[in-house]
C-alpha atoms as a PDB file:
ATOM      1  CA  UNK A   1      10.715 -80.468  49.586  1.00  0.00           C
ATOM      2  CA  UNK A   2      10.902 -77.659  52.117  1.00  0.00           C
ATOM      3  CA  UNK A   3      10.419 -78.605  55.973  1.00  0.00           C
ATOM      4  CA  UNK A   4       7.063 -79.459  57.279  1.00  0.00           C
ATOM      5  CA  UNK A   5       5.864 -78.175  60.068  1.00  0.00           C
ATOM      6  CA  UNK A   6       2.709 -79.444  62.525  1.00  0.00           C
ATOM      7  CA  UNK A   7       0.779 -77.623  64.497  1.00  0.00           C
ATOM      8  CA  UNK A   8      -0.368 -79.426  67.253  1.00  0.00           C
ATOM      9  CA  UNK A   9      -2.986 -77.020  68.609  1.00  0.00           C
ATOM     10  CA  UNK A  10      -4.584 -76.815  64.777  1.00  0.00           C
ATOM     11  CA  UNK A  11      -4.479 -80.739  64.659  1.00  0.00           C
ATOM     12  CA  UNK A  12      -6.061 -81.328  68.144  1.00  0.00           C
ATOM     13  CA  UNK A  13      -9.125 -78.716  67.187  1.00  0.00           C
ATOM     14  CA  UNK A  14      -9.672 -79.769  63.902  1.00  0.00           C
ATOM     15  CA  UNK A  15     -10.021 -83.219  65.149  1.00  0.00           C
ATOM     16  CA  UNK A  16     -12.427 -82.080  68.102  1.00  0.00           C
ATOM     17  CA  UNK A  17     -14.696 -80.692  65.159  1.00  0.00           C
ATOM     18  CA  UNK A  18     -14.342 -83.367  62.934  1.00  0.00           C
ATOM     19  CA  UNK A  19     -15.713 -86.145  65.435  1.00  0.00           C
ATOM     20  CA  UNK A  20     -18.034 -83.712  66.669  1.00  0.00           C
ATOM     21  CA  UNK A  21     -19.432 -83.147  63.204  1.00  0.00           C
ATOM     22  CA  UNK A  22     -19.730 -87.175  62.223  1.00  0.00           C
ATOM     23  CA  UNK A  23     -21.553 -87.262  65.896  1.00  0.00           C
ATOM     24  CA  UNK A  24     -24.238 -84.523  65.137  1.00  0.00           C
ATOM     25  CA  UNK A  25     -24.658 -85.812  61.791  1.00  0.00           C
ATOM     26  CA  UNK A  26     -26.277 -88.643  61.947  1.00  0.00           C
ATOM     27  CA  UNK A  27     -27.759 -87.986  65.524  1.00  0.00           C
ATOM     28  CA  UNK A  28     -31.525 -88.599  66.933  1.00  0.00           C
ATOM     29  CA  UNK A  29     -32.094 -84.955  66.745  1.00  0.00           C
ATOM     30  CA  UNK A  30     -30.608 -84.070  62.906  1.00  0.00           C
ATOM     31  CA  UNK A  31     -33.250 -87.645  61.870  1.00  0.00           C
ATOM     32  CA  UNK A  32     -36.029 -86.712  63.329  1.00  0.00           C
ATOM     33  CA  UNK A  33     -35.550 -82.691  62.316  1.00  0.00           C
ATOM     34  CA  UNK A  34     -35.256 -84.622  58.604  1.00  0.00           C
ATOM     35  CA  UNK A  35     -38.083 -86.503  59.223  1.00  0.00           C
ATOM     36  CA  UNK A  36     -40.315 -83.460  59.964  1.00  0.00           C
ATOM     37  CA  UNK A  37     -39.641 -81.997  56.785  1.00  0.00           C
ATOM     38  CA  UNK A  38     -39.267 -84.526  54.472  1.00  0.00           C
ATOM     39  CA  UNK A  39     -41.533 -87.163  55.787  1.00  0.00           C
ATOM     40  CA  UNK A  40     -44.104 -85.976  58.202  1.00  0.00           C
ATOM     41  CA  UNK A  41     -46.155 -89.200  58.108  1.00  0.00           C
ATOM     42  CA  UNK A  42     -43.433 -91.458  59.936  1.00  0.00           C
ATOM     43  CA  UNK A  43     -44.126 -92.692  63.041  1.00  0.00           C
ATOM     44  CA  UNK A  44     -41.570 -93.344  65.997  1.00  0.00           C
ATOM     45  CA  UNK A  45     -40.679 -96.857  64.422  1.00  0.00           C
ATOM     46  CA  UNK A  46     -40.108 -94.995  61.161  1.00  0.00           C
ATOM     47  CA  UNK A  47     -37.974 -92.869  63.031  1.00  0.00           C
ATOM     48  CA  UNK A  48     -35.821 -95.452  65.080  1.00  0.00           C
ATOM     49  CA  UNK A  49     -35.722 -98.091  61.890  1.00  0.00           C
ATOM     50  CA  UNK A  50     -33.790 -94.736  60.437  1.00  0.00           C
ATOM     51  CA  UNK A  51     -31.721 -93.971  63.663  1.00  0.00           C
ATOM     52  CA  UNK A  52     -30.577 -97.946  63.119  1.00  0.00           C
ATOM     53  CA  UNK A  53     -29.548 -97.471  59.642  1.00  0.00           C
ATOM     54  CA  UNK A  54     -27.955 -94.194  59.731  1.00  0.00           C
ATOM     55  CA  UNK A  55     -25.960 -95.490  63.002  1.00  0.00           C
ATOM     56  CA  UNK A  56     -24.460 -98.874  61.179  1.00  0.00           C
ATOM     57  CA  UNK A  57     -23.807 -96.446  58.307  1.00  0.00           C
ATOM     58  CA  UNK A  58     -21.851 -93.668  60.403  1.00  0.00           C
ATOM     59  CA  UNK A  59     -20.175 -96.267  62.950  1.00  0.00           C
ATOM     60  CA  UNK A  60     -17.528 -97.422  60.838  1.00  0.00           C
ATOM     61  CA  UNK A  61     -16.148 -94.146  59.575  1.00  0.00           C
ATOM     62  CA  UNK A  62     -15.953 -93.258  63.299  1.00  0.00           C
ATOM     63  CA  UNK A  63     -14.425 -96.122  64.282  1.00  0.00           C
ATOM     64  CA  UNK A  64     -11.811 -95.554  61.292  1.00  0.00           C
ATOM     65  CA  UNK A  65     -10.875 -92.051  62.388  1.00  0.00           C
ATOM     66  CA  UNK A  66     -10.850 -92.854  66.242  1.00  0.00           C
ATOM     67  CA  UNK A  67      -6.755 -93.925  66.435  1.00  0.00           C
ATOM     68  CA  UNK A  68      -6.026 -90.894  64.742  1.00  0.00           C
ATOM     69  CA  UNK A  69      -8.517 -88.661  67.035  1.00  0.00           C
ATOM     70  CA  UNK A  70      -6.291 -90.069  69.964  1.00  0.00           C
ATOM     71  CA  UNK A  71      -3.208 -89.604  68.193  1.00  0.00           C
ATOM     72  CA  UNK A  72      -4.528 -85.931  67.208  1.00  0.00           C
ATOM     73  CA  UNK A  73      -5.725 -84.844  70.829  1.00  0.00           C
ATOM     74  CA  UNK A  74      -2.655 -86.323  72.694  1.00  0.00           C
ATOM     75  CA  UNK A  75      -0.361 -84.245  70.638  1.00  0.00           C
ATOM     76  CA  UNK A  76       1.544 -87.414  68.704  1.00  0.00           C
ATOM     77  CA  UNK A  77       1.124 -86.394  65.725  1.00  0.00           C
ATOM     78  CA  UNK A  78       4.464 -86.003  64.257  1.00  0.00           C
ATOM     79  CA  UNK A  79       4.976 -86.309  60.722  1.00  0.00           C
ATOM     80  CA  UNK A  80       2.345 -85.323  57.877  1.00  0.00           C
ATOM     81  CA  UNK A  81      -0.153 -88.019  57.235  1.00  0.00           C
ATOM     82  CA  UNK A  82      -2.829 -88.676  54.691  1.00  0.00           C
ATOM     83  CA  UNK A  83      -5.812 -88.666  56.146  1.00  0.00           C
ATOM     84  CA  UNK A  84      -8.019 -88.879  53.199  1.00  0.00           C
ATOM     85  CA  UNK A  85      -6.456 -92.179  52.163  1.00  0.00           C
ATOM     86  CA  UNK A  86      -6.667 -93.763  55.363  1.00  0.00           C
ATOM     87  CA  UNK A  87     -10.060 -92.862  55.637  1.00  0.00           C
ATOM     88  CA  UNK A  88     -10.752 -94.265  52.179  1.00  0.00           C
ATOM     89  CA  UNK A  89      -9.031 -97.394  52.429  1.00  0.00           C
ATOM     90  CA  UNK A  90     -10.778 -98.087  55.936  1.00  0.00           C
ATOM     91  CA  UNK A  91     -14.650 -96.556  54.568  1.00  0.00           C
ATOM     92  CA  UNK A  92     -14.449 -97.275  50.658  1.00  0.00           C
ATOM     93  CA  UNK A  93     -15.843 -95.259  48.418  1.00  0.00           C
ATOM     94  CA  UNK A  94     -19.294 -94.924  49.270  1.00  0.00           C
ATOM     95  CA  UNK A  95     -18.258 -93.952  53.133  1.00  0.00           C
ATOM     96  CA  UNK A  96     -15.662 -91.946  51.286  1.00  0.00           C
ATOM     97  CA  UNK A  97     -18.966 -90.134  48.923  1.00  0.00           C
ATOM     98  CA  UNK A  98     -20.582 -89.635  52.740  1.00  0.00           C
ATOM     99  CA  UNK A  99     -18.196 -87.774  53.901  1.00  0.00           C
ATOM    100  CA  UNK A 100     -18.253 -84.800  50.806  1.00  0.00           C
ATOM    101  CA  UNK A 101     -21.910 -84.122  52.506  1.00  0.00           C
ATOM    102  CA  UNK A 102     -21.773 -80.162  53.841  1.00  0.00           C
ATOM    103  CA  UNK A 103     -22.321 -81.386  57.915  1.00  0.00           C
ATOM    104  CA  UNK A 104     -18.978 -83.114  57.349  1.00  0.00           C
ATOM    105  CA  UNK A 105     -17.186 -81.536  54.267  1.00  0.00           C
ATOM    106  CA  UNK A 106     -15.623 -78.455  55.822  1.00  0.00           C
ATOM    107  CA  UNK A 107     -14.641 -80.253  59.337  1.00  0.00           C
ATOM    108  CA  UNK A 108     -13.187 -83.320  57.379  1.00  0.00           C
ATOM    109  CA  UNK A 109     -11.353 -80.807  55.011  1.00  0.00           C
ATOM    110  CA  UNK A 110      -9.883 -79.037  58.314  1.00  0.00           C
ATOM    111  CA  UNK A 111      -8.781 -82.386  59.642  1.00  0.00           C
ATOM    112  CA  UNK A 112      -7.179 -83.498  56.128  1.00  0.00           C
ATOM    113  CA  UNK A 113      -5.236 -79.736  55.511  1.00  0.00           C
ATOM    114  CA  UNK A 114      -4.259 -79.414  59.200  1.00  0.00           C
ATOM    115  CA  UNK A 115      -2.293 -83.390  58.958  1.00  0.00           C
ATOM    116  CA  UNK A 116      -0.697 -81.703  55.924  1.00  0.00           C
ATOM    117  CA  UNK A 117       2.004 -80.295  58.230  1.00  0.00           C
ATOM    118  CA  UNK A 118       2.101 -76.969  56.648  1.00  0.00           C
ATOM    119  CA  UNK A 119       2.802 -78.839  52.461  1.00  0.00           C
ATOM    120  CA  UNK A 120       1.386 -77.347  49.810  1.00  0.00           C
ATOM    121  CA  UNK A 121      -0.995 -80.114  48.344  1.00  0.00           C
ATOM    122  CA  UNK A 122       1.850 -80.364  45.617  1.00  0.00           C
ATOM    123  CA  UNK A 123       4.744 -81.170  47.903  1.00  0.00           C
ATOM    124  CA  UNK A 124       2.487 -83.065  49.919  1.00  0.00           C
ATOM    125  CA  UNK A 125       1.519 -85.712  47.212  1.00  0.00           C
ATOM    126  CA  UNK A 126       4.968 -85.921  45.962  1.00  0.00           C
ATOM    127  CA  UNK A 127       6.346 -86.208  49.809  1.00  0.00           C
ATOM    128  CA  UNK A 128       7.046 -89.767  51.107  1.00  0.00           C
ATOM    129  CA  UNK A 129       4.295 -89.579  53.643  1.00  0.00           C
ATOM    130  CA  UNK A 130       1.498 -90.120  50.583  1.00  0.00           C
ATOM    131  CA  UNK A 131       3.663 -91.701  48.762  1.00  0.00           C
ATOM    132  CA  UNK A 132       4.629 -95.017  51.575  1.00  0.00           C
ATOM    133  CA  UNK A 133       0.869 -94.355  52.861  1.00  0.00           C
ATOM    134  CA  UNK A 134       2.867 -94.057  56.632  1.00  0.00           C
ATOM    135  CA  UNK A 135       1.027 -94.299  59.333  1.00  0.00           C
ATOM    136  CA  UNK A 136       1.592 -92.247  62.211  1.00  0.00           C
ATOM    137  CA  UNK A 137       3.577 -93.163  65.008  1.00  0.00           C
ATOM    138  CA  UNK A 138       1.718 -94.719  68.106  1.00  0.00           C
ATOM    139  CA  UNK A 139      -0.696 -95.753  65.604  1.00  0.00           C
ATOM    140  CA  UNK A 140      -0.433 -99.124  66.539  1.00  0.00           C
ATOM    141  CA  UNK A 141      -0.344 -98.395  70.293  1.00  0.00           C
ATOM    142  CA  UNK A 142      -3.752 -96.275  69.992  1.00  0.00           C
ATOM    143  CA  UNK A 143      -5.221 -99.216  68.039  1.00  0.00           C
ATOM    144  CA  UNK A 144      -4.625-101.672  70.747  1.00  0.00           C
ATOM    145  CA  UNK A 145      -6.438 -99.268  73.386  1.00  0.00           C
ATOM    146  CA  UNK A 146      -9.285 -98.647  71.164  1.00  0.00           C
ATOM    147  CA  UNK A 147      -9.405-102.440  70.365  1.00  0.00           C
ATOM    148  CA  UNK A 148      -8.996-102.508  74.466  1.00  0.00           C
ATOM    149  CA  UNK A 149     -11.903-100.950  74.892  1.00  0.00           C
ATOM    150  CA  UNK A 150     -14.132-103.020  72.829  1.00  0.00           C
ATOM    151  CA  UNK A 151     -13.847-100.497  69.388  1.00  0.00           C
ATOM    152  CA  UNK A 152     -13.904-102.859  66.204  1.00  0.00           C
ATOM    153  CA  UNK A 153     -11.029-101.975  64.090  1.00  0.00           C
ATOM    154  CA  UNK A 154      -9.270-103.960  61.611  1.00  0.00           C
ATOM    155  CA  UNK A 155      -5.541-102.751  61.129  1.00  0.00           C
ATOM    156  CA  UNK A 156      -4.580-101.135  57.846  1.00  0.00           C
ATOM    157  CA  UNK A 157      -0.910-103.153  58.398  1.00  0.00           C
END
């Protein structure tokens, strides 16, 4: 396997644009623009009974990917890491179908290629970091201060 390689700076943005995109997606603004279109009738209740769903819907995939955010924008991440496992174990697979949908697919896809350290997806699946399903380093630090702050999040250990 040849020598991986991480760039920080890719990493850190891709991040950025990943949480940014899961924000935006289900925001007040994207529902209601929905709404307009696709269900002019509703009424402000309609609206906010929406809001509530779509918010217990996105919440846990945000709280899944928030250890590695941290890890991502502080510049610790060190080794190639599997993001799209992680984020499966932690979401299942209908969080994991949510997050194929276009106002996430191409950040999410940056985020997964960018923690690939520079592997071809070949050498990456047949690298130890897929293959133990490591966790980063400091993960368990970042999941204490998230936890800290009052985040729900179960640890994968």
């Amino acid at each position: 396997m040849r020598a991986f390689n991480m760039n920080k700076p890719e990493i850190k943005q891709a991040a950025i644009e990943f949480k940014k995109a899961l924000i935006n997606w289900k925001s007040r603004e994207k529902i209601e623009k929905g709404a307009l279109v696709r269900h002019p009738d509703w009424t402000e209740e309609d609206i906010l009974r929406c809001i509530e769903i779509e918010t217990r819907r996105i919440k846990p995939v945000i709280e899944a990917f928030e250890p590695i955010y941290r890890l991502a924008v502080q510049g610790k991440m060190e080794k190639p890491f599997s993001l799209q496992s992680y984020m499966m174990t932690y979401t299942g697979r209908v969080l994991g179908d949510e997050l194929s949908w276009p106002e996430v697919r191409e950040p999410y896809q940056r985020m997964i290629n960018s923690l690939k350290g520079g592997l071809t997806s070949e050498e990456f699946v047949e690298s130890p970091y897929i293959i133990n399903r490591k966790l980063p380093e400091h993960y368990d630090q970042a999941v204490k201060e998230i936890v800290a702050e009052g985040w729900t999040h179960n640890s994968l250990q």
